[in-house]
Every structure is written in C-alpha cells, then in structure tokens.
PDB file of N, CA and C in Angstrom:
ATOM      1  N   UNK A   1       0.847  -1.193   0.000  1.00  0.00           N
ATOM      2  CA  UNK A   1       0.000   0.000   0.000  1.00  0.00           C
ATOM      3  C   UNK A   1       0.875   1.233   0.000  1.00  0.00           C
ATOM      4  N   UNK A   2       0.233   1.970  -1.029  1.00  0.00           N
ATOM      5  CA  UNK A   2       1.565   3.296  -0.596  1.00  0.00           C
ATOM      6  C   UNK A   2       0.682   4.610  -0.737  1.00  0.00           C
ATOM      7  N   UNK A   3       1.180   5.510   0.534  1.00  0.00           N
ATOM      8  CA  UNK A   3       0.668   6.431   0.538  1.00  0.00           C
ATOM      9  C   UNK A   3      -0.172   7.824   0.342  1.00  0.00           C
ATOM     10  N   UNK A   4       0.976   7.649  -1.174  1.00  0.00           N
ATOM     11  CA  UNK A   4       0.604   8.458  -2.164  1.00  0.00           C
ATOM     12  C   UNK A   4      -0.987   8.166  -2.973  1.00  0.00           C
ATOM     13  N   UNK A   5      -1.741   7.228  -2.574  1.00  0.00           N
ATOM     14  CA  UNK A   5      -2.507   6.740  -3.393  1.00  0.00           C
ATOM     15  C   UNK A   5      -3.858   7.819  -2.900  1.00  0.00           C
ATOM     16  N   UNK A   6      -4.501   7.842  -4.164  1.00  0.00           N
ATOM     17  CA  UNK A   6      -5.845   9.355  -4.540  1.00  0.00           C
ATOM     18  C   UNK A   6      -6.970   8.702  -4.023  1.00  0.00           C
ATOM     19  N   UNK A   7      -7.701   9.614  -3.465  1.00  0.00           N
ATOM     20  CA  UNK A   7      -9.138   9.372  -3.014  1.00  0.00           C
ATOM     21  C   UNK A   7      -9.687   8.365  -3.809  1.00  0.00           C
ATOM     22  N   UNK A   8      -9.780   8.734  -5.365  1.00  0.00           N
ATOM     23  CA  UNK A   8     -10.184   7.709  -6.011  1.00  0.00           C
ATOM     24  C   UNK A   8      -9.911   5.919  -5.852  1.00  0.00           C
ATOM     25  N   UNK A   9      -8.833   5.811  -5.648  1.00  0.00           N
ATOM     26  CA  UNK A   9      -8.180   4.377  -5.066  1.00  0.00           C
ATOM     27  C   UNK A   9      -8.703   4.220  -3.669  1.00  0.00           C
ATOM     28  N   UNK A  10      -9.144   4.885  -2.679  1.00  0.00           N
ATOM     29  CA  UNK A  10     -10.123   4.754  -1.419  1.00  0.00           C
ATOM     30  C   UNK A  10     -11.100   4.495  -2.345  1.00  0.00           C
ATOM     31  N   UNK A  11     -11.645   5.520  -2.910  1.00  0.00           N
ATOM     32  CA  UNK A  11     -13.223   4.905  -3.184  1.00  0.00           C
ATOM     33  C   UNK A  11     -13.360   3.424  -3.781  1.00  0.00           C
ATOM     34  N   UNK A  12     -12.768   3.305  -4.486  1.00  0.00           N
ATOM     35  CA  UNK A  12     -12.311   1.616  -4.698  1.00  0.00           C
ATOM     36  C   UNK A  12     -12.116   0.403  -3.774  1.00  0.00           C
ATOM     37  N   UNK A  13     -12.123   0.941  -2.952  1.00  0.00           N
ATOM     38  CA  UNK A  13     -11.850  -0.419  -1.582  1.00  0.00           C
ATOM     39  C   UNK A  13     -13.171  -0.586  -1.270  1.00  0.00           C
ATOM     40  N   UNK A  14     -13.322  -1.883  -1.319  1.00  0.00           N
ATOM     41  CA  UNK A  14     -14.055  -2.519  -0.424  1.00  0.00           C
ATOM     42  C   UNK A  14     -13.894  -2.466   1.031  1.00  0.00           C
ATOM     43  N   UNK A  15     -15.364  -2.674   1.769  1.00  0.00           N
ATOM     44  CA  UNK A  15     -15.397  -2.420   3.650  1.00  0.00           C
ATOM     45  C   UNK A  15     -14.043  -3.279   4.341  1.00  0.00           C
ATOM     46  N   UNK A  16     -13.269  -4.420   3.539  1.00  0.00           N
ATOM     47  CA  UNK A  16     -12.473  -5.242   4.605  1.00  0.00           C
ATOM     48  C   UNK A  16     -11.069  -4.269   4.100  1.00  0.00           C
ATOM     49  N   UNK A  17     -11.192  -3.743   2.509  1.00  0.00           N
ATOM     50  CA  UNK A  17      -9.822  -3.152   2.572  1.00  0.00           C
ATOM     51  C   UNK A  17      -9.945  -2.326   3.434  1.00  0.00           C
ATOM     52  N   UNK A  18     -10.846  -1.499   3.061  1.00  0.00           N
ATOM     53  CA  UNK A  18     -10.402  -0.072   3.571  1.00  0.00           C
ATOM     54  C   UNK A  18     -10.121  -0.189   4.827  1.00  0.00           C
ATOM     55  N   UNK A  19     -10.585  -0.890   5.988  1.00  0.00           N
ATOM     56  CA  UNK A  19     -11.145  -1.454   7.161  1.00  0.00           C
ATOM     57  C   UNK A  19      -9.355  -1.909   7.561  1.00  0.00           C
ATOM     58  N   UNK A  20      -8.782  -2.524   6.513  1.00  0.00           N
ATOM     59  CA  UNK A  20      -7.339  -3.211   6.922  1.00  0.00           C
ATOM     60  C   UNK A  20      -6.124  -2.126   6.873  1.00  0.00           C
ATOM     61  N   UNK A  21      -5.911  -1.082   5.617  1.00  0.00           N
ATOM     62  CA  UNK A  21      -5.639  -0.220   5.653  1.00  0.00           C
ATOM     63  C   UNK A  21      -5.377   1.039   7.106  1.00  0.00           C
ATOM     64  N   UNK A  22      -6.961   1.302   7.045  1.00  0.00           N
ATOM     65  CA  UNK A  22      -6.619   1.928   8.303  1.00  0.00           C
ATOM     66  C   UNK A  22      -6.617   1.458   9.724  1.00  0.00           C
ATOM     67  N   UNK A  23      -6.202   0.229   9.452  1.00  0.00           N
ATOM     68  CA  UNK A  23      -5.782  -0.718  10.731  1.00  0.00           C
ATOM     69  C   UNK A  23      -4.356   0.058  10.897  1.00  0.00           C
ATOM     70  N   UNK A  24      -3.805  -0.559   9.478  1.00  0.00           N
ATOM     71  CA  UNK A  24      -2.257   0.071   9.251  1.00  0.00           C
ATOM     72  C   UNK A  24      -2.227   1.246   9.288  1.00  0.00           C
ATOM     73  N   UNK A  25      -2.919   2.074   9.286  1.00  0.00           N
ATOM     74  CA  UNK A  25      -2.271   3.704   9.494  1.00  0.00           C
ATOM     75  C   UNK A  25      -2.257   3.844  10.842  1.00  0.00           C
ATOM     76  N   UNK A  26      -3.532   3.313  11.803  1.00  0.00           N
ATOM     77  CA  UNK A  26      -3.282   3.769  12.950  1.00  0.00           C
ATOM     78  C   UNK A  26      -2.520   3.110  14.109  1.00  0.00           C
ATOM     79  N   UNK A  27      -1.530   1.744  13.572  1.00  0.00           N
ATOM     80  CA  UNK A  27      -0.200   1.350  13.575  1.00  0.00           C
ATOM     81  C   UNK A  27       0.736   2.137  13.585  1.00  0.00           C
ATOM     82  N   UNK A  28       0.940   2.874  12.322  1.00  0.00           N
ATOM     83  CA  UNK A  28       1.731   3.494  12.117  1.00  0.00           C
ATOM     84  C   UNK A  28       2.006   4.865  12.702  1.00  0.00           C
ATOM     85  N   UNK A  29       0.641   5.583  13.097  1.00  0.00           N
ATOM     86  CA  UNK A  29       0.720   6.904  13.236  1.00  0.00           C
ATOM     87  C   UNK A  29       1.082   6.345  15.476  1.00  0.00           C
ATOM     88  N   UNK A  30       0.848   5.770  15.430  1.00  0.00           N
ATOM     89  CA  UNK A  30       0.799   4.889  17.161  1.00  0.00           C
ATOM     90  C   UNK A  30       2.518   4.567  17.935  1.00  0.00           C
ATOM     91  N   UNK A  31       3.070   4.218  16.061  1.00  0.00           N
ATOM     92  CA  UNK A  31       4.398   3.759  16.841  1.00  0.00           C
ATOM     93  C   UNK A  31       5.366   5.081  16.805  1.00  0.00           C
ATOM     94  N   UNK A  32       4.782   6.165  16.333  1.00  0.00           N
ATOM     95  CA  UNK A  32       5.461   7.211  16.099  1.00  0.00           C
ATOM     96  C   UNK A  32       6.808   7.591  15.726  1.00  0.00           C
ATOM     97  N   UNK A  33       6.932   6.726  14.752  1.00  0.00           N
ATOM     98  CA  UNK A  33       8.262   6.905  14.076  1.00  0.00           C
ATOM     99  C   UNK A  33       8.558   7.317  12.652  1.00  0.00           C
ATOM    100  N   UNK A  34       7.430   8.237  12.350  1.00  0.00           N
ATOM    101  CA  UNK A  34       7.431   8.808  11.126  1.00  0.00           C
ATOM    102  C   UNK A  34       7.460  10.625  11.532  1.00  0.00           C
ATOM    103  N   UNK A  35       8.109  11.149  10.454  1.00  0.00           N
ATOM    104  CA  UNK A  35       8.111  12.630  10.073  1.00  0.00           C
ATOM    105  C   UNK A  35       6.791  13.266  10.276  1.00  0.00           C
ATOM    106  N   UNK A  36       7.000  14.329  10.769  1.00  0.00           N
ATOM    107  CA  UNK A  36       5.943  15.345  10.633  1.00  0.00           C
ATOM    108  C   UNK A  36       5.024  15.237   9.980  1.00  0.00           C
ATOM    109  N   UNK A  37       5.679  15.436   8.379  1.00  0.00           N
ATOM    110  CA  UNK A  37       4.878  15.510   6.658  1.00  0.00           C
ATOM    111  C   UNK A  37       4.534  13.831   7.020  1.00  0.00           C
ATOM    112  N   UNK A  38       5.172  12.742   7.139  1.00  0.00           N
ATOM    113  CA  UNK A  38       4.490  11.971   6.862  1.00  0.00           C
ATOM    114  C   UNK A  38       3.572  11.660   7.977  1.00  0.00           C
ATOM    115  N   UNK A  39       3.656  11.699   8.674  1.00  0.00           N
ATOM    116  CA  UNK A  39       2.235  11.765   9.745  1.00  0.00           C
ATOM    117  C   UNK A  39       0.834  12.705   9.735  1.00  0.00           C
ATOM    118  N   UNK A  40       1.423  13.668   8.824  1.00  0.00           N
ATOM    119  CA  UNK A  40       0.405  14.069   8.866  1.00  0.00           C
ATOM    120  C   UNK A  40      -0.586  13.898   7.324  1.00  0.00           C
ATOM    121  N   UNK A  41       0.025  13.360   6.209  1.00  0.00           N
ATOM    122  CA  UNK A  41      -0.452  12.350   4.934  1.00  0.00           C
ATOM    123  C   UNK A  41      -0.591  10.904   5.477  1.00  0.00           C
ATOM    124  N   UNK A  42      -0.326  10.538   6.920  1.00  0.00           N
ATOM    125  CA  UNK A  42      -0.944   9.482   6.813  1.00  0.00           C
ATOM    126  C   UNK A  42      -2.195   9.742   7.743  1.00  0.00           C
ATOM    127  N   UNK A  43      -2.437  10.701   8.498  1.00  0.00           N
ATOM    128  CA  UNK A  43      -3.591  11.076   9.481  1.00  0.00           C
ATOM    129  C   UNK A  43      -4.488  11.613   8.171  1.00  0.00           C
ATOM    130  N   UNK A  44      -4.295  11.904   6.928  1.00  0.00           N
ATOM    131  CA  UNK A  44      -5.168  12.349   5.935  1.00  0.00           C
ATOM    132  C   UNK A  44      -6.216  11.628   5.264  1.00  0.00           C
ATOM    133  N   UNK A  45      -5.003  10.255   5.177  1.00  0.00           N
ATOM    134  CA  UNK A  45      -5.446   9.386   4.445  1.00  0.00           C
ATOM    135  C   UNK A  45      -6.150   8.292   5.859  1.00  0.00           C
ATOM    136  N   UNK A  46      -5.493   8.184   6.636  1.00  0.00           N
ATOM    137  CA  UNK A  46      -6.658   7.732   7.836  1.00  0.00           C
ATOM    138  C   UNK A  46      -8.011   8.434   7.850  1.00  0.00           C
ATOM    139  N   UNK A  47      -8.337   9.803   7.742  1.00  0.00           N
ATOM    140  CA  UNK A  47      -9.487  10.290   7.509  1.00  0.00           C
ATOM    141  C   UNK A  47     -10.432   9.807   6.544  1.00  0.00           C
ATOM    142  N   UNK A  48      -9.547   9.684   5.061  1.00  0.00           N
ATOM    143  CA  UNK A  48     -10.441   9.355   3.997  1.00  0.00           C
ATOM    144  C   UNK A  48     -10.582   7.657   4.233  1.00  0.00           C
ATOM    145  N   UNK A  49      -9.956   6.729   4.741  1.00  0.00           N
ATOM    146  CA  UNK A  49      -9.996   5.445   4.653  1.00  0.00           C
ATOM    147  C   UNK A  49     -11.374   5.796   5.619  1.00  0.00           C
ATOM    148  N   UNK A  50     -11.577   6.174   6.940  1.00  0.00           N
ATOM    149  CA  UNK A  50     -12.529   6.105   7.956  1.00  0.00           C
ATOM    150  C   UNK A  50     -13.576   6.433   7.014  1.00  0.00           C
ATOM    151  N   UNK A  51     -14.097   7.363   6.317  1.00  0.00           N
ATOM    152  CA  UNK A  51     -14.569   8.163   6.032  1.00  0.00           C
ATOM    153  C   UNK A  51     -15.453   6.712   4.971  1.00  0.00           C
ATOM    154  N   UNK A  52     -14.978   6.358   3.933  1.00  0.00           N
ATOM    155  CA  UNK A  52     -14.943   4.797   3.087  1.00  0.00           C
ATOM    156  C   UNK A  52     -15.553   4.184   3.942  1.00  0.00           C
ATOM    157  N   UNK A  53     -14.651   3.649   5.028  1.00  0.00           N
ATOM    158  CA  UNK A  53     -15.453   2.600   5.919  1.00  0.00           C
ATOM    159  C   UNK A  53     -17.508   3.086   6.525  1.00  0.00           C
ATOM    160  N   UNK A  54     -17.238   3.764   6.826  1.00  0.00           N
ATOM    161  CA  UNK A  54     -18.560   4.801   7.246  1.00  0.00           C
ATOM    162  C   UNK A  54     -19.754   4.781   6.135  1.00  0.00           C
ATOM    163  N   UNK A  55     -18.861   4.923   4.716  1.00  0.00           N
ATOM    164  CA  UNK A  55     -19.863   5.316   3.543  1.00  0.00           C
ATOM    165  C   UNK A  55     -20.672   3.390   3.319  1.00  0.00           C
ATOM    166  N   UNK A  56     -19.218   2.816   3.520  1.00  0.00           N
ATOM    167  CA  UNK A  56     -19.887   1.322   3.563  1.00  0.00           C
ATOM    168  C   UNK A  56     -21.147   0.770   4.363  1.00  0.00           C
ATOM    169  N   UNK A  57     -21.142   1.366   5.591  1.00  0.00           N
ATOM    170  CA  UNK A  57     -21.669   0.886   6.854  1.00  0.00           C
ATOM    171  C   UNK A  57     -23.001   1.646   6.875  1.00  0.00           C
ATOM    172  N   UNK A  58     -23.399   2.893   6.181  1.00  0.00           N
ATOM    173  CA  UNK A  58     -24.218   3.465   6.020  1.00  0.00           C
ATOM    174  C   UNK A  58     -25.192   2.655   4.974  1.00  0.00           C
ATOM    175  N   UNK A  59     -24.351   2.642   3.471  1.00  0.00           N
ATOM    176  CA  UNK A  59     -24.813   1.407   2.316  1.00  0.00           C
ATOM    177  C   UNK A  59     -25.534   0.239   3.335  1.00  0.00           C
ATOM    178  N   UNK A  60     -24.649  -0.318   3.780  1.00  0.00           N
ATOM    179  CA  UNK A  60     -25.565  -1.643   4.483  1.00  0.00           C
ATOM    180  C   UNK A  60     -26.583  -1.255   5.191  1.00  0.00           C
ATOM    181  N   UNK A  61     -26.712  -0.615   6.179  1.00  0.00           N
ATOM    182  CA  UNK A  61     -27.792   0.121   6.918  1.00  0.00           C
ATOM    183  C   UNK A  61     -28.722   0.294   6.078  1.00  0.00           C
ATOM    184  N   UNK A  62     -28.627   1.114   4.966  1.00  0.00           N
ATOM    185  CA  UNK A  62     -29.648   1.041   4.379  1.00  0.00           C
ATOM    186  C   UNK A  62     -30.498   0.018   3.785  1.00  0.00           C
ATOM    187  N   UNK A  63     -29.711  -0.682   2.899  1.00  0.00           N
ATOM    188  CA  UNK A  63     -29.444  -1.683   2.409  1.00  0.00           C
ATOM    189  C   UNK A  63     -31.186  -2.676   3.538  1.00  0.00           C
ATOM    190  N   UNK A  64     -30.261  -2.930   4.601  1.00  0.00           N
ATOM    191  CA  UNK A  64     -31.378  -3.872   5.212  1.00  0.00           C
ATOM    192  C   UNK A  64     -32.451  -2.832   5.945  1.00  0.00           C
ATOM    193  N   UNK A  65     -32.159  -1.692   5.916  1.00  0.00           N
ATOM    194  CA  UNK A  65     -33.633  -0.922   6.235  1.00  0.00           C
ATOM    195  C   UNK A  65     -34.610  -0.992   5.148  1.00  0.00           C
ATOM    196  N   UNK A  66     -34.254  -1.292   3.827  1.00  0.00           N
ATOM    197  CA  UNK A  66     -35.272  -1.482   2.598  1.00  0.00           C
ATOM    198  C   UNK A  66     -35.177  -2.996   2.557  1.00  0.00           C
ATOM    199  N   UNK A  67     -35.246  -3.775   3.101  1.00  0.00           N
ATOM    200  CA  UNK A  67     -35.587  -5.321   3.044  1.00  0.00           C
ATOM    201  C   UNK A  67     -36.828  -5.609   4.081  1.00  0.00           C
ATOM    202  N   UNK A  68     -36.216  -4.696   5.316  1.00  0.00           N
ATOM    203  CA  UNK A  68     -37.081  -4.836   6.377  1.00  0.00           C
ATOM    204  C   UNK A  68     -38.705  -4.380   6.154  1.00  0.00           C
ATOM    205  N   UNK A  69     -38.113  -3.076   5.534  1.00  0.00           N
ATOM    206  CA  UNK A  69     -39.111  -2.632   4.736  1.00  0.00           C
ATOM    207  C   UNK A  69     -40.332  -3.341   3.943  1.00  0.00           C
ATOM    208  N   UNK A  70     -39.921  -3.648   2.786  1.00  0.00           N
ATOM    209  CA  UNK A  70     -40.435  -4.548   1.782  1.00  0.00           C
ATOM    210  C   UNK A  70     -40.889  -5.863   2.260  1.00  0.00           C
ATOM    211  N   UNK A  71     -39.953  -6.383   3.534  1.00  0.00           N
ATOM    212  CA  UNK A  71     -40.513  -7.343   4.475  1.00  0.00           C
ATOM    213  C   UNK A  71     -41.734  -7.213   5.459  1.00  0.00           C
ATOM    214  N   UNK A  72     -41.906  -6.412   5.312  1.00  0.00           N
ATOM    215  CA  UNK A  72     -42.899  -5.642   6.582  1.00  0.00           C
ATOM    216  C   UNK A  72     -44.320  -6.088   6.452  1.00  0.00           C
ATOM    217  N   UNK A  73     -44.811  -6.302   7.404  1.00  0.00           N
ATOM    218  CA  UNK A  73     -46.384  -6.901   7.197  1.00  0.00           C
ATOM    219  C   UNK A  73     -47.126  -5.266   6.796  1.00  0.00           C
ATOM    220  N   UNK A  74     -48.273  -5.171   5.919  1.00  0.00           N
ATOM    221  CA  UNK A  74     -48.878  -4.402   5.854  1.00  0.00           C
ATOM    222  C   UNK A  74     -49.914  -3.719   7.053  1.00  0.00           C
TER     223      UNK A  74
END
C-alpha cells in the first residue's frame, strides 16, 4: 500500500480493505516513528480510509432498512 494513493483508489476499496488499511495507518501513526509531513499524509489518508469505511456501513444500513421494509407486514 503506498501512501501516495488518490481518493479515487479509497473509493475503490471494499469495507475489509479499507477497514485493513486503516488498521495500518493507525499502527503506524501509534508507533510514532514517522516525520511530521508523513504523519500528517498518513492522518489524511486515515481520515479518507474512515470516512470509506462509514460510507460502507451506512450502504448496508440502508441496504437492510429497505428489506425490512419490503418485508414488513402491511
């Protein structure tokens, strides 16, 4: 995984990547042995990975609120 990678490549992950990813950032930002600049592109990209994970978790939510729905006795 490398850092440099664009929102667009987040929006591309699936809930377990993105989910594994920012496992690893907040590893990384924890053991504190990175630079300034890079701590703070990886607290960025921890934002947008969280941010992915969230958009996923919302999708599902919905997702089975319109089953429940459609399931629903009249």
């Amino acid at each position: 995984m490398s850092q440099t990678e664009t929102p667009n490549d987040i929006a591309a992950l699936s809930y377990e990547q993105a989910r594994e990813q920012l496992m690893n950032v907040v590893n990384q930002l924890e053991a504190g042995s990175s630079s300034l600049e890079d701590s703070l592109a990886l607290w960025e990209r921890g934002e947008a990975l969280a941010k992915r994970c969230e958009e996923w978790l919302e999708g599902a939510k919905a997702r089975l609120d319109a089953a429940r729905a459609a399931n629903a006795p009249e």
